[in-house]
C-alpha atoms as a PDB file:
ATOM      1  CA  UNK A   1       0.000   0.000   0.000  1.00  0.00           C
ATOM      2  CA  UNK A   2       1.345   3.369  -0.914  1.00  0.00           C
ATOM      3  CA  UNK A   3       1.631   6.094   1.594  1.00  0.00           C
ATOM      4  CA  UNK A   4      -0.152   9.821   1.228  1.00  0.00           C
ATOM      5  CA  UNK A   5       2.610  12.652   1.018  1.00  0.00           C
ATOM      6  CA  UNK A   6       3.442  14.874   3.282  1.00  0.00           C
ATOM      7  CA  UNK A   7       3.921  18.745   2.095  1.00  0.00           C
ATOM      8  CA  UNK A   8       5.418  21.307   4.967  1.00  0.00           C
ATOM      9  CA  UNK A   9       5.359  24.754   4.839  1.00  0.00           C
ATOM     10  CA  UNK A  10       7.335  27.244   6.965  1.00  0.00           C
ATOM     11  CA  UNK A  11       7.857  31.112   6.098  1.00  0.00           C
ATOM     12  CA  UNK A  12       9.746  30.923   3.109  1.00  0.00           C
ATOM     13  CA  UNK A  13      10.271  27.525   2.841  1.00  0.00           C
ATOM     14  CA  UNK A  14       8.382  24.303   1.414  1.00  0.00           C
ATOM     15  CA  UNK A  15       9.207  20.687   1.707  1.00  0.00           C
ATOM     16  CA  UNK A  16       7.264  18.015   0.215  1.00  0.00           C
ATOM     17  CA  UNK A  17       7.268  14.108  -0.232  1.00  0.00           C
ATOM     18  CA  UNK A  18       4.902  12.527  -2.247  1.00  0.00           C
ATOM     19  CA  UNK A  19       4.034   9.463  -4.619  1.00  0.00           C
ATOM     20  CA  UNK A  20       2.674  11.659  -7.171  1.00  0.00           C
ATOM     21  CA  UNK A  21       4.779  12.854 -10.349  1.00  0.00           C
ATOM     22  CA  UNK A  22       6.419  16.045  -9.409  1.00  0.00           C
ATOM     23  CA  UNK A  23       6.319  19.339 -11.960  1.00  0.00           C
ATOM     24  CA  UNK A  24       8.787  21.213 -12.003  1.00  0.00           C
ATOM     25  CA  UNK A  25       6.264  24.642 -12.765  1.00  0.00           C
ATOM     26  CA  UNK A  26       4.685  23.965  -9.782  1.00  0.00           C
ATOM     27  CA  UNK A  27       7.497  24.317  -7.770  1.00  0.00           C
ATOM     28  CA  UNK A  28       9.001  27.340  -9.797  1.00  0.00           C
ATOM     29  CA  UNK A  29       5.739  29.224  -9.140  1.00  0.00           C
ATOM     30  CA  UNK A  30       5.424  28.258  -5.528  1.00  0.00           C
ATOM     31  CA  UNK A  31       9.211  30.389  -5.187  1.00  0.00           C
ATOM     32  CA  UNK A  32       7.809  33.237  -7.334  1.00  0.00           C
ATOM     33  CA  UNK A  33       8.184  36.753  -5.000  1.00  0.00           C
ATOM     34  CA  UNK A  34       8.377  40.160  -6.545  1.00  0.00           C
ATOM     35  CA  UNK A  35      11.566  41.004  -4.620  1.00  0.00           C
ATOM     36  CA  UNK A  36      13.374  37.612  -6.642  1.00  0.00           C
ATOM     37  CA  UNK A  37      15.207  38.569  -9.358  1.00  0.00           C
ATOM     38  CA  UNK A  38      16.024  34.884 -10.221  1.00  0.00           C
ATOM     39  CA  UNK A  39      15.132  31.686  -9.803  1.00  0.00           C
ATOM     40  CA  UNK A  40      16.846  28.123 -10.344  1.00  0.00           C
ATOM     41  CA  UNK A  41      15.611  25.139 -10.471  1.00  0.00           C
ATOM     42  CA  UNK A  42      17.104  21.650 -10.509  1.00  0.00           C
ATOM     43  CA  UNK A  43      15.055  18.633 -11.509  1.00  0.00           C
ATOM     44  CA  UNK A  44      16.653  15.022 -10.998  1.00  0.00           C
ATOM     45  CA  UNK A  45      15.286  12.310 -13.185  1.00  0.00           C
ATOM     46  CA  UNK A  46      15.697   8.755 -13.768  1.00  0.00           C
ATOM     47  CA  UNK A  47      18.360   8.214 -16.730  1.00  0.00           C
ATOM     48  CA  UNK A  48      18.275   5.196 -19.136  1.00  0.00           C
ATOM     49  CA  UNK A  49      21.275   3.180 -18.120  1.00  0.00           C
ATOM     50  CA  UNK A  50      23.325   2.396 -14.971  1.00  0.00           C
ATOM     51  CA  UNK A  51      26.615   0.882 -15.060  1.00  0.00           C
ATOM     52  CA  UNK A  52      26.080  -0.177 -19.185  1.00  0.00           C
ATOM     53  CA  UNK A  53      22.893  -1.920 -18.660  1.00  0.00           C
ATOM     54  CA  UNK A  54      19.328  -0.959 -19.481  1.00  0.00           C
ATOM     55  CA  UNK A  55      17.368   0.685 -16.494  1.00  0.00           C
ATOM     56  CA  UNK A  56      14.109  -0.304 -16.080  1.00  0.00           C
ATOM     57  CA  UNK A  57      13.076   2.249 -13.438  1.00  0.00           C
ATOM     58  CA  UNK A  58      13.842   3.490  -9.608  1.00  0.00           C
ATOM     59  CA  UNK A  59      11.625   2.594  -6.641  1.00  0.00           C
ATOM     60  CA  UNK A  60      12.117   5.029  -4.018  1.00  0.00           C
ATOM     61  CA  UNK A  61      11.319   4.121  -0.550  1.00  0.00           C
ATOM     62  CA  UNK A  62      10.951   6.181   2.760  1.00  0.00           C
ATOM     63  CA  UNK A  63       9.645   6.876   5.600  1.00  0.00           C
ATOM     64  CA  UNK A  64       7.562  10.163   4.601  1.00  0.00           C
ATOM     65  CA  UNK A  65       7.008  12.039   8.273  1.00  0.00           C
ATOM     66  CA  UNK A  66      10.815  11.774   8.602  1.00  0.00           C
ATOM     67  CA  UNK A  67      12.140  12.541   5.214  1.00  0.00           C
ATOM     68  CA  UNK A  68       9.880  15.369   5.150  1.00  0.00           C
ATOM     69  CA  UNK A  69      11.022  17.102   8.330  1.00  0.00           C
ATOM     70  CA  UNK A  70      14.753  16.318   6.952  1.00  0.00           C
ATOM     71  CA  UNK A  71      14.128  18.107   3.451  1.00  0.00           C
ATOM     72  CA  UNK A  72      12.198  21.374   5.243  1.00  0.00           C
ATOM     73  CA  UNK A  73      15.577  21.355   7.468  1.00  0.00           C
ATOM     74  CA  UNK A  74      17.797  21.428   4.118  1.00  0.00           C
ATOM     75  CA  UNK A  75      15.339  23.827   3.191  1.00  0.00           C
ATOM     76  CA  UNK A  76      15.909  26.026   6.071  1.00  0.00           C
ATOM     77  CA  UNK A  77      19.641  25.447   6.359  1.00  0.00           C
ATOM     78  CA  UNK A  78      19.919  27.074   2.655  1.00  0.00           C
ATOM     79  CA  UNK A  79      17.688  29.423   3.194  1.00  0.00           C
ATOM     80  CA  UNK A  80      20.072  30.556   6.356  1.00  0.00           C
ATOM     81  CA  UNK A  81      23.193  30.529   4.536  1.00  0.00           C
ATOM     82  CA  UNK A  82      22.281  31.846   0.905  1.00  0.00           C
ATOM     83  CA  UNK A  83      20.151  34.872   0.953  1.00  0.00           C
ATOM     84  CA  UNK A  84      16.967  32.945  -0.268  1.00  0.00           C
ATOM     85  CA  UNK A  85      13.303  35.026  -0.825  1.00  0.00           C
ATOM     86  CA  UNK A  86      11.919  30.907  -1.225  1.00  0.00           C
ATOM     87  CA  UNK A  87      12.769  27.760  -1.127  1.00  0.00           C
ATOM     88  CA  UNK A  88      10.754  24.402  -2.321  1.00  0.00           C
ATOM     89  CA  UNK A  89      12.278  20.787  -2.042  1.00  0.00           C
ATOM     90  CA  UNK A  90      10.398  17.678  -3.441  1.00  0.00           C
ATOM     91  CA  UNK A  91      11.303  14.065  -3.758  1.00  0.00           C
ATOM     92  CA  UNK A  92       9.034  11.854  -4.791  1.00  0.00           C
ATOM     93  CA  UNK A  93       8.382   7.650  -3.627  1.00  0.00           C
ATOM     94  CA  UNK A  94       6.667   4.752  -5.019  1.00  0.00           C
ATOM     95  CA  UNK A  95       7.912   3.915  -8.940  1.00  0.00           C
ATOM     96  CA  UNK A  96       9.527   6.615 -11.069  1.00  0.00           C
ATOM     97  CA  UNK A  97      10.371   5.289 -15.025  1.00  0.00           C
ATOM     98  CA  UNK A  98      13.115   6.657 -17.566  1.00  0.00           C
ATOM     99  CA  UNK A  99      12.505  10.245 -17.982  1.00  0.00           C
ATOM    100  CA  UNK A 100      10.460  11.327 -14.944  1.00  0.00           C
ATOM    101  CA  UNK A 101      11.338  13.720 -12.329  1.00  0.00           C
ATOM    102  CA  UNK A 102      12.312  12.039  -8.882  1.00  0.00           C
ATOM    103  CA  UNK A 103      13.308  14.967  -6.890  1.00  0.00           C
ATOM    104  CA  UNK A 104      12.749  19.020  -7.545  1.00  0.00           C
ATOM    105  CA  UNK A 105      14.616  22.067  -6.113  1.00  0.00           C
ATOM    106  CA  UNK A 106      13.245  25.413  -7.070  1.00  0.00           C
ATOM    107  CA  UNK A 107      15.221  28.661  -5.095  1.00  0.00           C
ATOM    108  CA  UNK A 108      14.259  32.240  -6.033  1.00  0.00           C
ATOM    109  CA  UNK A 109      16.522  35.285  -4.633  1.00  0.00           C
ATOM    110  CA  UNK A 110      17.373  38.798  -5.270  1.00  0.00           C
ATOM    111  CA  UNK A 111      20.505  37.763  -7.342  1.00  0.00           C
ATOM    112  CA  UNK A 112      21.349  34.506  -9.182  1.00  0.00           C
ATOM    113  CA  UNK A 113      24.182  33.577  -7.486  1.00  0.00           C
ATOM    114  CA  UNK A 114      22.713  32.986  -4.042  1.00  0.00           C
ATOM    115  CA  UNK A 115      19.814  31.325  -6.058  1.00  0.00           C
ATOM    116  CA  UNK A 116      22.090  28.925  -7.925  1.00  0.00           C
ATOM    117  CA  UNK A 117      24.716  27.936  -4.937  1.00  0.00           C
ATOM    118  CA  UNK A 118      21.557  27.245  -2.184  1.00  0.00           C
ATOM    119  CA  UNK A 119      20.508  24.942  -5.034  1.00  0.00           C
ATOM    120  CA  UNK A 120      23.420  23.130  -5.480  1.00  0.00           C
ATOM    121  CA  UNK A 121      24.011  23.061  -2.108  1.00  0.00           C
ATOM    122  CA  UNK A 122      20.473  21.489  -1.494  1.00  0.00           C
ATOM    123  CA  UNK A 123      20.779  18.829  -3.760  1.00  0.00           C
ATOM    124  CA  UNK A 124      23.892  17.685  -2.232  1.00  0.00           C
ATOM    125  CA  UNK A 125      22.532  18.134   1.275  1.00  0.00           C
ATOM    126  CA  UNK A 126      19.859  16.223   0.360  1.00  0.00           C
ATOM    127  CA  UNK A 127      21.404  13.112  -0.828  1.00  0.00           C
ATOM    128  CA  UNK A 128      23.992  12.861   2.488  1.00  0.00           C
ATOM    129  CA  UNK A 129      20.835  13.180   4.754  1.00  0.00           C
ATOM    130  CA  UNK A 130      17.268  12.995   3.594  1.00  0.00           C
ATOM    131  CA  UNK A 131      16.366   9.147   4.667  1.00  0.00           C
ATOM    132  CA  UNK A 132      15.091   7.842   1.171  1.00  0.00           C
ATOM    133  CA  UNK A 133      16.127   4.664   0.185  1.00  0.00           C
ATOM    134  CA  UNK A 134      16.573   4.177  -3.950  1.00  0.00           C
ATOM    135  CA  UNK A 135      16.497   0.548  -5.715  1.00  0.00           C
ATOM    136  CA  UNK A 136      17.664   0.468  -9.272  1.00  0.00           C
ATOM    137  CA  UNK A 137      15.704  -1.814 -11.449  1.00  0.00           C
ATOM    138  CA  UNK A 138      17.525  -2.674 -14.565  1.00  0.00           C
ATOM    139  CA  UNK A 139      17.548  -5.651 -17.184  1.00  0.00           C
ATOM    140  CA  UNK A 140      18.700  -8.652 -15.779  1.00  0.00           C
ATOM    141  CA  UNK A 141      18.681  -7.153 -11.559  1.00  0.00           C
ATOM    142  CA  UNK A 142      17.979  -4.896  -9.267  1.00  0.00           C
ATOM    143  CA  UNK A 143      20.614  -3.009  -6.373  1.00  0.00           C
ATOM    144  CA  UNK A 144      19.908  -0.448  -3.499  1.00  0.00           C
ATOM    145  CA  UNK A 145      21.989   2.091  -4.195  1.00  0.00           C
ATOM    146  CA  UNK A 146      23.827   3.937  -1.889  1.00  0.00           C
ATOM    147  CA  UNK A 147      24.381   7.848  -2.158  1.00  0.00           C
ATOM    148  CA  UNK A 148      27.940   8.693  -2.554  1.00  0.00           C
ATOM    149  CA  UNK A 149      27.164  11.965  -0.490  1.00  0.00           C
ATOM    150  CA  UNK A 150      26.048  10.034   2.340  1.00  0.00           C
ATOM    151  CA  UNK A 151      29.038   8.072   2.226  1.00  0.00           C
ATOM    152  CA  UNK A 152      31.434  10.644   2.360  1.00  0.00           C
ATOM    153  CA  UNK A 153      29.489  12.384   4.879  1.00  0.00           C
ATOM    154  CA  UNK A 154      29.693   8.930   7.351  1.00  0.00           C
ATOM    155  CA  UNK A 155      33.321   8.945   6.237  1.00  0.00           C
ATOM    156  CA  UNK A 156      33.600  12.431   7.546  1.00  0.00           C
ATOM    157  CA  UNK A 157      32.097  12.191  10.754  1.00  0.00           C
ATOM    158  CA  UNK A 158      34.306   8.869  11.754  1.00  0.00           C
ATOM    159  CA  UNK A 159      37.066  10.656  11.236  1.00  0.00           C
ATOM    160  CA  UNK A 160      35.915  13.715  13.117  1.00  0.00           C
ATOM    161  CA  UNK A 161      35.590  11.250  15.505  1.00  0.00           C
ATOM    162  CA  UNK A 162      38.795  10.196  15.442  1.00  0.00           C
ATOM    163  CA  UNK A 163      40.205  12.969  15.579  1.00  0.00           C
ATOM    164  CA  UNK A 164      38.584  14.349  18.658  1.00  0.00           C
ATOM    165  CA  UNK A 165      39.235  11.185  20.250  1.00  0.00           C
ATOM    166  CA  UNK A 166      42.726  11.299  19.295  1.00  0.00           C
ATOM    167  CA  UNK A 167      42.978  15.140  20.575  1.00  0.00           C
ATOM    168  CA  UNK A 168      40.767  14.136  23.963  1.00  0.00           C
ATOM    169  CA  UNK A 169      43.979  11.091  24.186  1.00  0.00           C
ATOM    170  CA  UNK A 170      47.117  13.839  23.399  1.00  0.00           C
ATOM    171  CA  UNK A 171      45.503  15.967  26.612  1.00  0.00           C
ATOM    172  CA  UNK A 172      44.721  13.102  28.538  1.00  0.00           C
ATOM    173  CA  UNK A 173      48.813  12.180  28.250  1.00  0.00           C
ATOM    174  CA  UNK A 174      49.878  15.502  28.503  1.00  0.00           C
ATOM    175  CA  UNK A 175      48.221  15.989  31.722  1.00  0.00           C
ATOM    176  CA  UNK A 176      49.531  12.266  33.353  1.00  0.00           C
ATOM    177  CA  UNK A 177      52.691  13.117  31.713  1.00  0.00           C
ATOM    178  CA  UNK A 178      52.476  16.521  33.664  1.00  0.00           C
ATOM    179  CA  UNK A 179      51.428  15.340  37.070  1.00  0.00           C
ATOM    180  CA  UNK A 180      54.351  12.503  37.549  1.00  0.00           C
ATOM    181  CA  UNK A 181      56.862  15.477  37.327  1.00  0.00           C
ATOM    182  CA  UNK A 182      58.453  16.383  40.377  1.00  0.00           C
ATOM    183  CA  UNK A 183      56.573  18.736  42.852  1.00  0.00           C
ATOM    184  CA  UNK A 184      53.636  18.715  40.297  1.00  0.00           C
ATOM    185  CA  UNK A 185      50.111  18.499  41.391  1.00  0.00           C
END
């Protein structure tokens, strides 16, 4: 059974996840403010082939509540750090074939370069944290796929890790090292 879609909608931002084919015009009017003197747009759609063989189509799975609340926090994120009039995110679920849209970004601003980096930011943001799952079905097999932006996200944060544990472990011994002087401590 396929689950409704969730749309959110805060200030200047919307965030929406849905089993229904996304269009891209709705999304490019839904940014539209008199103040925006552009507006980009980036539309991700399923391509023919993966890896030389003949794709089928993707299945996108998620939970919606969640992914939802993750794209309107991408959506607020860029809108904090680009100087964004509005914002709309969309992925969609269920089945998406060759040539249709799974995900839109539509970002309207004053200038175009604020529009055009919060959207390339966003669709990178999106793929490293939005929780939606993507199965390529192609002749002859299927595969989850795993975002690369995710990856190198999780590779990032172990070795943040690391390296605050590491940091945490040179104090530690600097301090023992410290206290077993003579007439310390």
């Amino acid at each position: 059974m396929e689950q409704p879609g969730v749309a959110l909608q805060e200030g200047a931002c919307y965030a929406e996840v849905t089993p229904d084919a996304l269009d891209q015009s709705k999304y490019v009017e839904l940014v539209a403010d008199p103040g925006a003197g552009a507006i980009a747009s980036f539309v991700g759609v399923t391509r023919n082939s993966f890896q030389g063989k003949a794709t089928e189509r993707l299945e996108y799975e998620a939970y919606i509540p969640m992914a939802a609340k993750k794209l309107m926090e991408v959506c607020r994120q860029a809108c904090s750090k680009w100087q964004v009039r509005r914002m709309a995110v969309a992925h969609r679920t269920g089945t998406v074939l060759v040539g249709e849209a799974s995900v839109v970004i539509a970002v309207s601003s004053a200038h175009r370069r604020d529009a055009l980096e919060a959207c390339h930011w966003a669709i990178d943001e999106l793929k490293a944290t939005v929780p939606i799952w993507k199965k390529e079905i192609f002749q002859g097999g299927e595969v989850w796929k795993e975002n690369e932006e995710w990856r190198q996200q999780q590779a990032a944060a172990r070795l943040a890790e690391r390296g605050t544990a590491a940091a945490e472990g040179e104090v530690a011994a600097q301090h023992f090292a410290g206290s077993a002087q003579p007439g310390a401590g």
